[in-house]
PDB file of N, CA and C in Angstrom:
ATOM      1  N   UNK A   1       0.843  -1.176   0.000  1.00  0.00           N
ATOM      2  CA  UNK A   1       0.000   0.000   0.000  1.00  0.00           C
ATOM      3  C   UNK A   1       0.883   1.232   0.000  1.00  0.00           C
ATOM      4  N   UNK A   2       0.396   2.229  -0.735  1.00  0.00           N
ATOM      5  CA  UNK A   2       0.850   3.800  -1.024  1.00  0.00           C
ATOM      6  C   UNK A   2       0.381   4.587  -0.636  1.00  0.00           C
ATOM      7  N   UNK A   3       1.428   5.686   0.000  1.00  0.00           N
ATOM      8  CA  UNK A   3       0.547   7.245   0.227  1.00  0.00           C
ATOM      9  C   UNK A   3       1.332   8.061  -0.490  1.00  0.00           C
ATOM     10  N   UNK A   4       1.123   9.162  -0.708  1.00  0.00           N
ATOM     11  CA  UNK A   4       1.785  10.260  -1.909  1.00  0.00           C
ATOM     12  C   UNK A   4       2.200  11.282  -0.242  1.00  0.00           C
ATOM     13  N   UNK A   5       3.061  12.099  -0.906  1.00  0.00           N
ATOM     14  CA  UNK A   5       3.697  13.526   0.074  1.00  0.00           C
ATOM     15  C   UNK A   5       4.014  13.226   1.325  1.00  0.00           C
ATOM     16  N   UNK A   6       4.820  12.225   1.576  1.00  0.00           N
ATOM     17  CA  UNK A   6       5.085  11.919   2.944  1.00  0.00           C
ATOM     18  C   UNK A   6       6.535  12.696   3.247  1.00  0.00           C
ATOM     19  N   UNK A   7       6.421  13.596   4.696  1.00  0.00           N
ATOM     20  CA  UNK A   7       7.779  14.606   4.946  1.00  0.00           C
ATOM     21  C   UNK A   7       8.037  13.549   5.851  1.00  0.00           C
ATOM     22  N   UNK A   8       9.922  13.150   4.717  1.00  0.00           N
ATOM     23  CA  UNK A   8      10.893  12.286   5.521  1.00  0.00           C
ATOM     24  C   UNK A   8      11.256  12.656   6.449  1.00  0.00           C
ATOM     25  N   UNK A   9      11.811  13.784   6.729  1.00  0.00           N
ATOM     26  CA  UNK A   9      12.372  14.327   7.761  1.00  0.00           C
ATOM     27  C   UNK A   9      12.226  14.197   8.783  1.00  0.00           C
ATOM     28  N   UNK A  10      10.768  13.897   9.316  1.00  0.00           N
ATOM     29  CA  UNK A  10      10.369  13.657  10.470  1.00  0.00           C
ATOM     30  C   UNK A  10      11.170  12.084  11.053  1.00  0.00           C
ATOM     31  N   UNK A  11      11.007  11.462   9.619  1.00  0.00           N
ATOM     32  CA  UNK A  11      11.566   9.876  10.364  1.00  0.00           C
ATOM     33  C   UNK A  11      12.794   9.376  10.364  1.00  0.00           C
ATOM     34  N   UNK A  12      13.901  10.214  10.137  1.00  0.00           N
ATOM     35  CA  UNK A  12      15.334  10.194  10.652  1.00  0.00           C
ATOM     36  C   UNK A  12      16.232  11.315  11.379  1.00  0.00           C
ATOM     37  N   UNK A  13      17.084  11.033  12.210  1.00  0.00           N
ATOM     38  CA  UNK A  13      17.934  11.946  13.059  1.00  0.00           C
ATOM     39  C   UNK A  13      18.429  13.413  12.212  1.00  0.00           C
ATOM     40  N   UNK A  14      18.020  14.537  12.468  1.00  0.00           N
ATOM     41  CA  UNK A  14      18.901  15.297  11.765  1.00  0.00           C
ATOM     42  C   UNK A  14      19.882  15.035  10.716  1.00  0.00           C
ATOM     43  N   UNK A  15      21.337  14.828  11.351  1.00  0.00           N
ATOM     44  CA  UNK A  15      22.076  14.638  10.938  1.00  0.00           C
ATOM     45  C   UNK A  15      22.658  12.910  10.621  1.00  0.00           C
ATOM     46  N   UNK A  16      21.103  12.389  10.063  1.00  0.00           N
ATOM     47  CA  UNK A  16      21.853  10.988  10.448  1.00  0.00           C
ATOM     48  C   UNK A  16      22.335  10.947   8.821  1.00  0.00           C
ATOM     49  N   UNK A  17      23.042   9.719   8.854  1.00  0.00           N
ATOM     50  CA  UNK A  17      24.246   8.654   7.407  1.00  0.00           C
ATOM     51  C   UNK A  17      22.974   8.734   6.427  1.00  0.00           C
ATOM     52  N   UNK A  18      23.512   8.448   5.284  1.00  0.00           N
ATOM     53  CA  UNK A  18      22.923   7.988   4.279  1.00  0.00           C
ATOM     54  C   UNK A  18      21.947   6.781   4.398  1.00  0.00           C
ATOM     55  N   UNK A  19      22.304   5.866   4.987  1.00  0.00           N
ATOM     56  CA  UNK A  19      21.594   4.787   4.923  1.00  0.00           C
ATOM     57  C   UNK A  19      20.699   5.095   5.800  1.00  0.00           C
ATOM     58  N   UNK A  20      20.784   5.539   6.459  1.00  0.00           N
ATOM     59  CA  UNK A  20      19.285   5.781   7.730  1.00  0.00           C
ATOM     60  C   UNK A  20      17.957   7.044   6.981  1.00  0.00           C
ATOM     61  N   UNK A  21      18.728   8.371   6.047  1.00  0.00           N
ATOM     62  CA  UNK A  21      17.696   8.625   5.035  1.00  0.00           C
ATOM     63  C   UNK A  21      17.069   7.691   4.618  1.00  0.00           C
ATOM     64  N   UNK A  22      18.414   6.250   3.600  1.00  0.00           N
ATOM     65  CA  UNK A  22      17.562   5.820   2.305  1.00  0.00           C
ATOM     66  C   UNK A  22      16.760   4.763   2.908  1.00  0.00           C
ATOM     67  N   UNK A  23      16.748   4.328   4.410  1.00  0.00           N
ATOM     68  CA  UNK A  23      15.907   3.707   4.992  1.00  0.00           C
ATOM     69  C   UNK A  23      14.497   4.561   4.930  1.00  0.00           C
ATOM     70  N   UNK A  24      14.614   5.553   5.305  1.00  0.00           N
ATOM     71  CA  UNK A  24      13.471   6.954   5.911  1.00  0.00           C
ATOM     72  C   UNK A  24      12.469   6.447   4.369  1.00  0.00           C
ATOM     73  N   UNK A  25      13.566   7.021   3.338  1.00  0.00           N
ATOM     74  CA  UNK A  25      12.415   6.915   2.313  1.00  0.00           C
ATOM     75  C   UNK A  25      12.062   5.547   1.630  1.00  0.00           C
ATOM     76  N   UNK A  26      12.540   4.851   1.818  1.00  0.00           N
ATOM     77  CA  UNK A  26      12.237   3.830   1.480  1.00  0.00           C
ATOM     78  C   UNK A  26      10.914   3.002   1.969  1.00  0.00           C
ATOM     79  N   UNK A  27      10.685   3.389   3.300  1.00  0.00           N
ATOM     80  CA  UNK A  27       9.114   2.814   4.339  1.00  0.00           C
ATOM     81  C   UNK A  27       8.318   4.084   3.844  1.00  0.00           C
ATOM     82  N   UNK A  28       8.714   5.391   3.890  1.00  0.00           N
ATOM     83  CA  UNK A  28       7.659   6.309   4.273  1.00  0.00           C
ATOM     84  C   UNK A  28       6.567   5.803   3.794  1.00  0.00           C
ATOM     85  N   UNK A  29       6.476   5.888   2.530  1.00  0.00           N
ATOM     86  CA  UNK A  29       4.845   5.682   1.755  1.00  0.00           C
ATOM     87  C   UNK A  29       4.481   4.706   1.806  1.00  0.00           C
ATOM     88  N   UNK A  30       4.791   3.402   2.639  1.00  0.00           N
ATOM     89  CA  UNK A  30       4.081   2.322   3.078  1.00  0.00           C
ATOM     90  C   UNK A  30       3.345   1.949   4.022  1.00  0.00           C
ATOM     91  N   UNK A  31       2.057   1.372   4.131  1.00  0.00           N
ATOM     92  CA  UNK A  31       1.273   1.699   5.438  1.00  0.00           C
ATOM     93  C   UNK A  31       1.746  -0.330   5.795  1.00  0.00           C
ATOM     94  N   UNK A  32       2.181  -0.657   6.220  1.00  0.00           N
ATOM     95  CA  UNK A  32       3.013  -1.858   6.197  1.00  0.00           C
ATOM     96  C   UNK A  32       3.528  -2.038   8.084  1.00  0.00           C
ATOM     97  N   UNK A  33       4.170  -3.378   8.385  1.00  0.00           N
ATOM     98  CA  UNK A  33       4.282  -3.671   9.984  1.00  0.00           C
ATOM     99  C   UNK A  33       3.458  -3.037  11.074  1.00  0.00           C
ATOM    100  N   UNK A  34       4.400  -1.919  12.028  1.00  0.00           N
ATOM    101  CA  UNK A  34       3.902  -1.256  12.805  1.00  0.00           C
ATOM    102  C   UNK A  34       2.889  -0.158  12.742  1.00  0.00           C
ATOM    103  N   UNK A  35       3.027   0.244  11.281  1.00  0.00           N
ATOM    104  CA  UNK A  35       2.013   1.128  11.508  1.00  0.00           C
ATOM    105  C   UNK A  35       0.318   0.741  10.973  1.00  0.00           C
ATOM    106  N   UNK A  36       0.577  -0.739  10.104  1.00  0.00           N
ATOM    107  CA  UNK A  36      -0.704  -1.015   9.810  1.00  0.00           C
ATOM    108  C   UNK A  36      -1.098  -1.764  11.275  1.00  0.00           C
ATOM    109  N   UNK A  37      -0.340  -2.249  11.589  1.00  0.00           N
ATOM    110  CA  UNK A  37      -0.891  -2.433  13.109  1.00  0.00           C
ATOM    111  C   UNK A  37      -1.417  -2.192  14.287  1.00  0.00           C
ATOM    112  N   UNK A  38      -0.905  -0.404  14.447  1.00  0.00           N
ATOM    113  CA  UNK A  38      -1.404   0.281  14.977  1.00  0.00           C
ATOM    114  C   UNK A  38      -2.869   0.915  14.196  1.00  0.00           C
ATOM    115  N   UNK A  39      -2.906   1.400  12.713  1.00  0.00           N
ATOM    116  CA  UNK A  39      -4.219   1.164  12.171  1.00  0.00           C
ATOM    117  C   UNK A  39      -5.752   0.358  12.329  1.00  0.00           C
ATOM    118  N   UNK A  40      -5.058  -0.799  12.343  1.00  0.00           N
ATOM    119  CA  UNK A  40      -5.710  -2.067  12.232  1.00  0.00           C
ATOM    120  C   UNK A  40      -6.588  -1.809  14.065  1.00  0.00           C
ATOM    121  N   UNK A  41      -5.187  -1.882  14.863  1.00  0.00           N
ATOM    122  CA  UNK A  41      -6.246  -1.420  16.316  1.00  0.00           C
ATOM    123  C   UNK A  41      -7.046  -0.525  16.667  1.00  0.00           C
ATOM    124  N   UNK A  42      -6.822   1.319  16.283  1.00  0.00           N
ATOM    125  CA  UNK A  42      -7.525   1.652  16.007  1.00  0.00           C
ATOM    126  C   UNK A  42      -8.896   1.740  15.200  1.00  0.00           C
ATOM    127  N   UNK A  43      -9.152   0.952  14.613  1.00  0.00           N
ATOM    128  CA  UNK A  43     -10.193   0.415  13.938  1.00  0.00           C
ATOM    129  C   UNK A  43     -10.761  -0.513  14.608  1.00  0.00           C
ATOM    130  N   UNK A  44     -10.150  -1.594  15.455  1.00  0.00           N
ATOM    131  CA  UNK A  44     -10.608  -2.581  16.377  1.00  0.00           C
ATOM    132  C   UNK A  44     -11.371  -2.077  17.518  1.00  0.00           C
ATOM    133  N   UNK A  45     -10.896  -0.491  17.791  1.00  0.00           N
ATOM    134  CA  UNK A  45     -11.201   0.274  18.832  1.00  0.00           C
ATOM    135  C   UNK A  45     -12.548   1.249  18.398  1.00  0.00           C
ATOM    136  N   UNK A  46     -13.169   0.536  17.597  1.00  0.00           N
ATOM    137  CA  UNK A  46     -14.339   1.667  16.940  1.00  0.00           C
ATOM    138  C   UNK A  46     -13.458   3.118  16.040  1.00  0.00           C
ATOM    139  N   UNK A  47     -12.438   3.081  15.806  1.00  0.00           N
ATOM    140  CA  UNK A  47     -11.741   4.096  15.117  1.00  0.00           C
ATOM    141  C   UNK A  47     -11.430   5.294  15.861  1.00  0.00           C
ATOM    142  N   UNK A  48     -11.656   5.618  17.305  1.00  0.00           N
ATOM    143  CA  UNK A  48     -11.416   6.365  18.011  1.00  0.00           C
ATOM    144  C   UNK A  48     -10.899   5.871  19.393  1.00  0.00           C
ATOM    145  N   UNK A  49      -9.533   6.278  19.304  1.00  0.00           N
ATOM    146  CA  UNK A  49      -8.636   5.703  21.414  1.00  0.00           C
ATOM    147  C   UNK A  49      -7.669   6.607  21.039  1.00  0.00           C
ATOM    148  N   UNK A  50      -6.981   6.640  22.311  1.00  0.00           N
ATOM    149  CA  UNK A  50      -5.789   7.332  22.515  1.00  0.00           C
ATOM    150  C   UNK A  50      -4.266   6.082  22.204  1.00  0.00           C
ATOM    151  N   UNK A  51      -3.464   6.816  22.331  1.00  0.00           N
ATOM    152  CA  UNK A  51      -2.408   5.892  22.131  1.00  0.00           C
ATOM    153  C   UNK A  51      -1.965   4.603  22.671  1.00  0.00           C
ATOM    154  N   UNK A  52      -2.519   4.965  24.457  1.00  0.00           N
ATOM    155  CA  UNK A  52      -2.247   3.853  25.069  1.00  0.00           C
ATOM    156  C   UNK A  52      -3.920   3.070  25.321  1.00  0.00           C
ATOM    157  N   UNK A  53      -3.999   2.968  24.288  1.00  0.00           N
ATOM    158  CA  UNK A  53      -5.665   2.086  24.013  1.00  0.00           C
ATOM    159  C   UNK A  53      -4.934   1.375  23.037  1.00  0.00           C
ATOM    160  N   UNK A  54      -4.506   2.163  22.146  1.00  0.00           N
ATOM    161  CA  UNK A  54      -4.584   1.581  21.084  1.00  0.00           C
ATOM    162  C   UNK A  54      -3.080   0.308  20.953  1.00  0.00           C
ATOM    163  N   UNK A  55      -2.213   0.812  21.864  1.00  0.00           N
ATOM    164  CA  UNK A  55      -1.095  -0.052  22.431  1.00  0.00           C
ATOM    165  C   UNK A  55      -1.888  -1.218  22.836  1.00  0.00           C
ATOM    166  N   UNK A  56      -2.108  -1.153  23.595  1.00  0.00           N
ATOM    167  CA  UNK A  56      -3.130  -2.460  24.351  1.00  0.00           C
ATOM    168  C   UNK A  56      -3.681  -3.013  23.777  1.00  0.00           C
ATOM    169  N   UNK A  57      -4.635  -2.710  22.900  1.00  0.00           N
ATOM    170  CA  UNK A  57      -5.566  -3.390  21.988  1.00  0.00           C
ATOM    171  C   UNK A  57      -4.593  -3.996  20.482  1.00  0.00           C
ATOM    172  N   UNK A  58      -3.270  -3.220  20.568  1.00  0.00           N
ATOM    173  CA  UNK A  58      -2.356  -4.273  19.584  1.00  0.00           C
ATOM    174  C   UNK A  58      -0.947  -5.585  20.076  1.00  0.00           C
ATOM    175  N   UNK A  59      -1.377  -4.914  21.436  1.00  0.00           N
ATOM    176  CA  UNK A  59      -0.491  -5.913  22.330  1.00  0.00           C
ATOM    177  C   UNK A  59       1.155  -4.976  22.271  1.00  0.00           C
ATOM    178  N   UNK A  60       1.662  -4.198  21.670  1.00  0.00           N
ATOM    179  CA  UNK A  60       2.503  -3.770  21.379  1.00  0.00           C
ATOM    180  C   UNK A  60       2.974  -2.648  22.287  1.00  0.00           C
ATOM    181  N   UNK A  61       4.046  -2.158  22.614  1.00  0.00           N
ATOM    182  CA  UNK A  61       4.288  -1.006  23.341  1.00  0.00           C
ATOM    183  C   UNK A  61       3.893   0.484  23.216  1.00  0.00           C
ATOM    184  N   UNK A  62       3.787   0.905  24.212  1.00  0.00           N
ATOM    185  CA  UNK A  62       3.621   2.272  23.755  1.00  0.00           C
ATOM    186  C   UNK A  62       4.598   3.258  22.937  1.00  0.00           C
ATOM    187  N   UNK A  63       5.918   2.775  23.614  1.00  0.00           N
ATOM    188  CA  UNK A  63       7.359   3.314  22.706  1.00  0.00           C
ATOM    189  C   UNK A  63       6.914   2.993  21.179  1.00  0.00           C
ATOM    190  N   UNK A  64       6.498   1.646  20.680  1.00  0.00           N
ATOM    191  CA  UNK A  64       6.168   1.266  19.489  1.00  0.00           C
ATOM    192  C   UNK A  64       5.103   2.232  18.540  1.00  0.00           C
ATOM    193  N   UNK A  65       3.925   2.399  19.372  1.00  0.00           N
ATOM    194  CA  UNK A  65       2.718   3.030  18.812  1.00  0.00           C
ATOM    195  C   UNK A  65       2.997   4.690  18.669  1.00  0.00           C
ATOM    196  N   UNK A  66       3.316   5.403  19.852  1.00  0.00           N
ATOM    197  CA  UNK A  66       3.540   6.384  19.309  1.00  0.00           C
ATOM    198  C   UNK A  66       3.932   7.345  17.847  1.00  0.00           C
ATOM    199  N   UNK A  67       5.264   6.597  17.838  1.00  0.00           N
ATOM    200  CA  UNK A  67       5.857   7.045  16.317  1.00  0.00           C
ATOM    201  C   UNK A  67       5.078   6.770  15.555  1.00  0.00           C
ATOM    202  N   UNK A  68       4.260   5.859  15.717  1.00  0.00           N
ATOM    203  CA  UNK A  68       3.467   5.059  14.276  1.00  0.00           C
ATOM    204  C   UNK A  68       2.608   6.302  14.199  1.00  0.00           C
ATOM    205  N   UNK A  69       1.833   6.565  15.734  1.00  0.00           N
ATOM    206  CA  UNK A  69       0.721   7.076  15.163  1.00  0.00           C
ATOM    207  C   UNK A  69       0.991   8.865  14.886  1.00  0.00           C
ATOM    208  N   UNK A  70       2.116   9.032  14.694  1.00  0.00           N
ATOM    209  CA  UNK A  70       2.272  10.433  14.105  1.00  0.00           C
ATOM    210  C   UNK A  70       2.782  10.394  12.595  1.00  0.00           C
ATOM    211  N   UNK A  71       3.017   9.591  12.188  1.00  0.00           N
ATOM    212  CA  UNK A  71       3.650   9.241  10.735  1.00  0.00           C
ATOM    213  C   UNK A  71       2.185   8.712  10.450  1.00  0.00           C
ATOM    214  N   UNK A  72       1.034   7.832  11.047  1.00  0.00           N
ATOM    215  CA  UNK A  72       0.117   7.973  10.447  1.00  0.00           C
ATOM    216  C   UNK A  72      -0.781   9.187  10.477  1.00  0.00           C
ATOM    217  N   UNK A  73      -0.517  10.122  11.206  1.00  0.00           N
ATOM    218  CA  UNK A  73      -1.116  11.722  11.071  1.00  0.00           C
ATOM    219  C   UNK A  73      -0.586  12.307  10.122  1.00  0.00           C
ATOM    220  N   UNK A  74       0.331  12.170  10.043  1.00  0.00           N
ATOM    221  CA  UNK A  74       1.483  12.746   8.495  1.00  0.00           C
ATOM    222  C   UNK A  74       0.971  12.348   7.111  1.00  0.00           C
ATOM    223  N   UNK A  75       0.537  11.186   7.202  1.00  0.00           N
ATOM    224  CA  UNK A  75      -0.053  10.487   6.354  1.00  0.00           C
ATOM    225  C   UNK A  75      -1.903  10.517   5.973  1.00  0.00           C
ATOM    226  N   UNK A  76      -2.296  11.466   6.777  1.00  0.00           N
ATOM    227  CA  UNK A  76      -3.616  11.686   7.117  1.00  0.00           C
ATOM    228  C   UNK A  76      -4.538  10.550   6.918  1.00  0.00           C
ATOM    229  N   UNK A  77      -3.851   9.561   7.627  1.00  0.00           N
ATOM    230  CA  UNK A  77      -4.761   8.226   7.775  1.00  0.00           C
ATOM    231  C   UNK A  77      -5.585   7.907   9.096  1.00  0.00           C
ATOM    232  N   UNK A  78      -4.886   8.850  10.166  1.00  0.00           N
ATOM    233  CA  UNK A  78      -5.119   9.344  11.577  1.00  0.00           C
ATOM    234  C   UNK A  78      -5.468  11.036  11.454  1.00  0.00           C
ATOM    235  N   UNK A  79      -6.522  11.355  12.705  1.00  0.00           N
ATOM    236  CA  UNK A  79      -6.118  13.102  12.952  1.00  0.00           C
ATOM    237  C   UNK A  79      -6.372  13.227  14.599  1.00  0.00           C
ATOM    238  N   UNK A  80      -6.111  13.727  14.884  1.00  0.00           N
ATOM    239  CA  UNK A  80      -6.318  14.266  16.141  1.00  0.00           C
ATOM    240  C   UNK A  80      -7.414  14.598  16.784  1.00  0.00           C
ATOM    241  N   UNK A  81      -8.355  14.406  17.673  1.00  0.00           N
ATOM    242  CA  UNK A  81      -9.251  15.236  18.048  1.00  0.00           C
ATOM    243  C   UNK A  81      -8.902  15.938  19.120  1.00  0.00           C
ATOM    244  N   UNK A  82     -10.276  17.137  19.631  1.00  0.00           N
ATOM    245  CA  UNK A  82      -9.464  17.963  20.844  1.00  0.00           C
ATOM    246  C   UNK A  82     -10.303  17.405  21.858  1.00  0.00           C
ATOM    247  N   UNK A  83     -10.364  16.340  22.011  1.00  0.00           N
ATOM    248  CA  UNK A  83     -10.927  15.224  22.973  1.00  0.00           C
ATOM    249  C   UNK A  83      -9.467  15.117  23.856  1.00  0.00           C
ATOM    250  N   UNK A  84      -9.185  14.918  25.284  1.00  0.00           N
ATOM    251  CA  UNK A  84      -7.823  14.022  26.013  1.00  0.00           C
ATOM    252  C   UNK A  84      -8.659  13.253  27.040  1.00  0.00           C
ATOM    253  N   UNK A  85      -8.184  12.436  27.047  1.00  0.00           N
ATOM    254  CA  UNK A  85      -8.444  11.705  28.483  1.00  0.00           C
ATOM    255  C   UNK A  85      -7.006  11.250  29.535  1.00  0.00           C
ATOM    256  N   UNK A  86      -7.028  11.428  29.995  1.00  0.00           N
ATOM    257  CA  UNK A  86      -5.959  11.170  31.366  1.00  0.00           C
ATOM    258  C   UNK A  86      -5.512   9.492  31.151  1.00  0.00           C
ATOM    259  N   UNK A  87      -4.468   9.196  30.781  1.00  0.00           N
ATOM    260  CA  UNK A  87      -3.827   7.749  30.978  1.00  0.00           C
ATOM    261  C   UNK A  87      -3.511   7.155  32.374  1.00  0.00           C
ATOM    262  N   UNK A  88      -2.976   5.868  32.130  1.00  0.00           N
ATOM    263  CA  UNK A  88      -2.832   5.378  33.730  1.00  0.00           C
ATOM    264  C   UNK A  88      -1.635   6.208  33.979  1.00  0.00           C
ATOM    265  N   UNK A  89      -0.756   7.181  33.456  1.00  0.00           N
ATOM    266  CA  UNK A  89      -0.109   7.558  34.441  1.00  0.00           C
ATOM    267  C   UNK A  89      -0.579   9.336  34.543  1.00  0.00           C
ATOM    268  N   UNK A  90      -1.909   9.396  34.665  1.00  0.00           N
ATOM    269  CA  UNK A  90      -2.051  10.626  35.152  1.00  0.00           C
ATOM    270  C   UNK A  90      -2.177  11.516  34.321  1.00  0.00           C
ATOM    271  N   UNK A  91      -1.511  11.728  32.848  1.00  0.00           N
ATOM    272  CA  UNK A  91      -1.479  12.403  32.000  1.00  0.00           C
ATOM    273  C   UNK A  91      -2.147  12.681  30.770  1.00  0.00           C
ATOM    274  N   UNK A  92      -2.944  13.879  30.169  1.00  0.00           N
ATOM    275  CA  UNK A  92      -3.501  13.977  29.398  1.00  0.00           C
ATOM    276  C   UNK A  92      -3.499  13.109  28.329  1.00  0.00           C
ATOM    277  N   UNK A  93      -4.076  12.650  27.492  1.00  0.00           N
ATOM    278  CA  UNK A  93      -3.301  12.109  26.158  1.00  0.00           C
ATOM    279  C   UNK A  93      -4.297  11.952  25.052  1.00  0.00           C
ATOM    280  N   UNK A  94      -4.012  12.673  23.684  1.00  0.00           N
ATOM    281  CA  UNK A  94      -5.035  12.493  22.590  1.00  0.00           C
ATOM    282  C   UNK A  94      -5.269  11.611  22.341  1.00  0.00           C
ATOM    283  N   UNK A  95      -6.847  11.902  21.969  1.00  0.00           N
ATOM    284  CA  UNK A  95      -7.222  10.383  21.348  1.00  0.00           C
ATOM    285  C   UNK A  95      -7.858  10.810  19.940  1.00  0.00           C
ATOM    286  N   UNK A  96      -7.780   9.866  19.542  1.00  0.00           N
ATOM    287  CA  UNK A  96      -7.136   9.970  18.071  1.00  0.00           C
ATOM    288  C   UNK A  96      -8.320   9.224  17.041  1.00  0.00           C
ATOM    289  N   UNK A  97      -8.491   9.512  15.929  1.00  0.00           N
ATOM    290  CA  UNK A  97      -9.473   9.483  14.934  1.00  0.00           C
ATOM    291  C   UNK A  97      -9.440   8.791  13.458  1.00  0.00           C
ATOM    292  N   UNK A  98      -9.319   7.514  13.210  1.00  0.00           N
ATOM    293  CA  UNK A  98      -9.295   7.113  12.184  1.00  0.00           C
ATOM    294  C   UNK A  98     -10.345   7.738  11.040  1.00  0.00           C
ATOM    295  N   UNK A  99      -9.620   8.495   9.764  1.00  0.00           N
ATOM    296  CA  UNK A  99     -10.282   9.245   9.103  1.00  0.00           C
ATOM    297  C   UNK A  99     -10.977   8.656   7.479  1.00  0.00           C
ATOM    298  N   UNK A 100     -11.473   8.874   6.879  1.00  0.00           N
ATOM    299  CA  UNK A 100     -11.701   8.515   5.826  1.00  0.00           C
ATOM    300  C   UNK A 100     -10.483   7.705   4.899  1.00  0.00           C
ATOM    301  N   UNK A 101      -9.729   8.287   4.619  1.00  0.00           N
ATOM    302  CA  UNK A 101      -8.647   7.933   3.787  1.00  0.00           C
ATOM    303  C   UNK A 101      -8.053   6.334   4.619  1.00  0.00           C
ATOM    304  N   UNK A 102      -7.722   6.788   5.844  1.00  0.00           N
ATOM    305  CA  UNK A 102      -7.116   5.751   6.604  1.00  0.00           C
ATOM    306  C   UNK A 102      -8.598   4.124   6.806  1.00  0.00           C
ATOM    307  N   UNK A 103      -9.527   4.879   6.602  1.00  0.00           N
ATOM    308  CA  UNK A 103     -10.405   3.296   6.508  1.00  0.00           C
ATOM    309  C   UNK A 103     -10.491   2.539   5.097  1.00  0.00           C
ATOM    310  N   UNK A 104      -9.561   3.282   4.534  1.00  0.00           N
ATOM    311  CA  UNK A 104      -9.065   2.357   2.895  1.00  0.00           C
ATOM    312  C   UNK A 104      -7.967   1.243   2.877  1.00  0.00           C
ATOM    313  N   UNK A 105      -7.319   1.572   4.489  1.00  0.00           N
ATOM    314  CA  UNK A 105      -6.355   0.797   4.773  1.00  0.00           C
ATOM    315  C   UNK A 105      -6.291  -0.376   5.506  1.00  0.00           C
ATOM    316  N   UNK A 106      -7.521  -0.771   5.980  1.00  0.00           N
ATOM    317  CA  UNK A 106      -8.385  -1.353   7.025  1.00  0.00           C
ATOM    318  C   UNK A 106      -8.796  -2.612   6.559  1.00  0.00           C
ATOM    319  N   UNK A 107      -8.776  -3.774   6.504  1.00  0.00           N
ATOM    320  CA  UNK A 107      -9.174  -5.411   6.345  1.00  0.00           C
ATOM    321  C   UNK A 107     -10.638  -5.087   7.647  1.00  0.00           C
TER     322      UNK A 107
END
């Protein structure tokens, strides 16, 4: 699967080597492993949870889901709402909106 206009930049170090770019671009436009995974749960989740819902409901970490689910905002397969709810550790945290485009990506 393909997405068009994806900003690499976000998914390697500043100043990182060559190979860690031609890694960057090489995944960007794929909705593929972690991030169809994190997709896939959000959708399991009625298309609306926060991050650490949507961790849980893929069995996967939160370290894991995060990144995903901002490269899938990048990708406008996710958006944001101005909904938060408080996580188990106390802290605000968006919850998040599987959008039109992103339910094309969805089994």
């Amino acid at each position: 699967m393909q997405i068009d206009d994806i900003d690499t930049k976000k998914m390697h170090h500043r100043n990182a080597p060559d190979t860690e770019r031609a890694a960057a671009h090489k995944v960007a436009r794929s909705v593929t492993g972690r991030r169809r995974e994190a997709l896939q749960a959000l959708a399991a989740k009625g298309g609306i949870a926060t991050g650490e819902q949507i961790a849980l409901a893929s069995g996967l970490s939160i370290l894991s889901i995060r990144p995903r689910l901002t490269e899938l905002a990048e990708m406008e397969l996710i958006e944001a709402t101005d909904r938060r709810i408080t996580n188990a550790w106390g802290n605000p945290e968006i919850v998040w909106e599987i959008t039109e485009k992103g339910l094309r990506y969805v089994d």
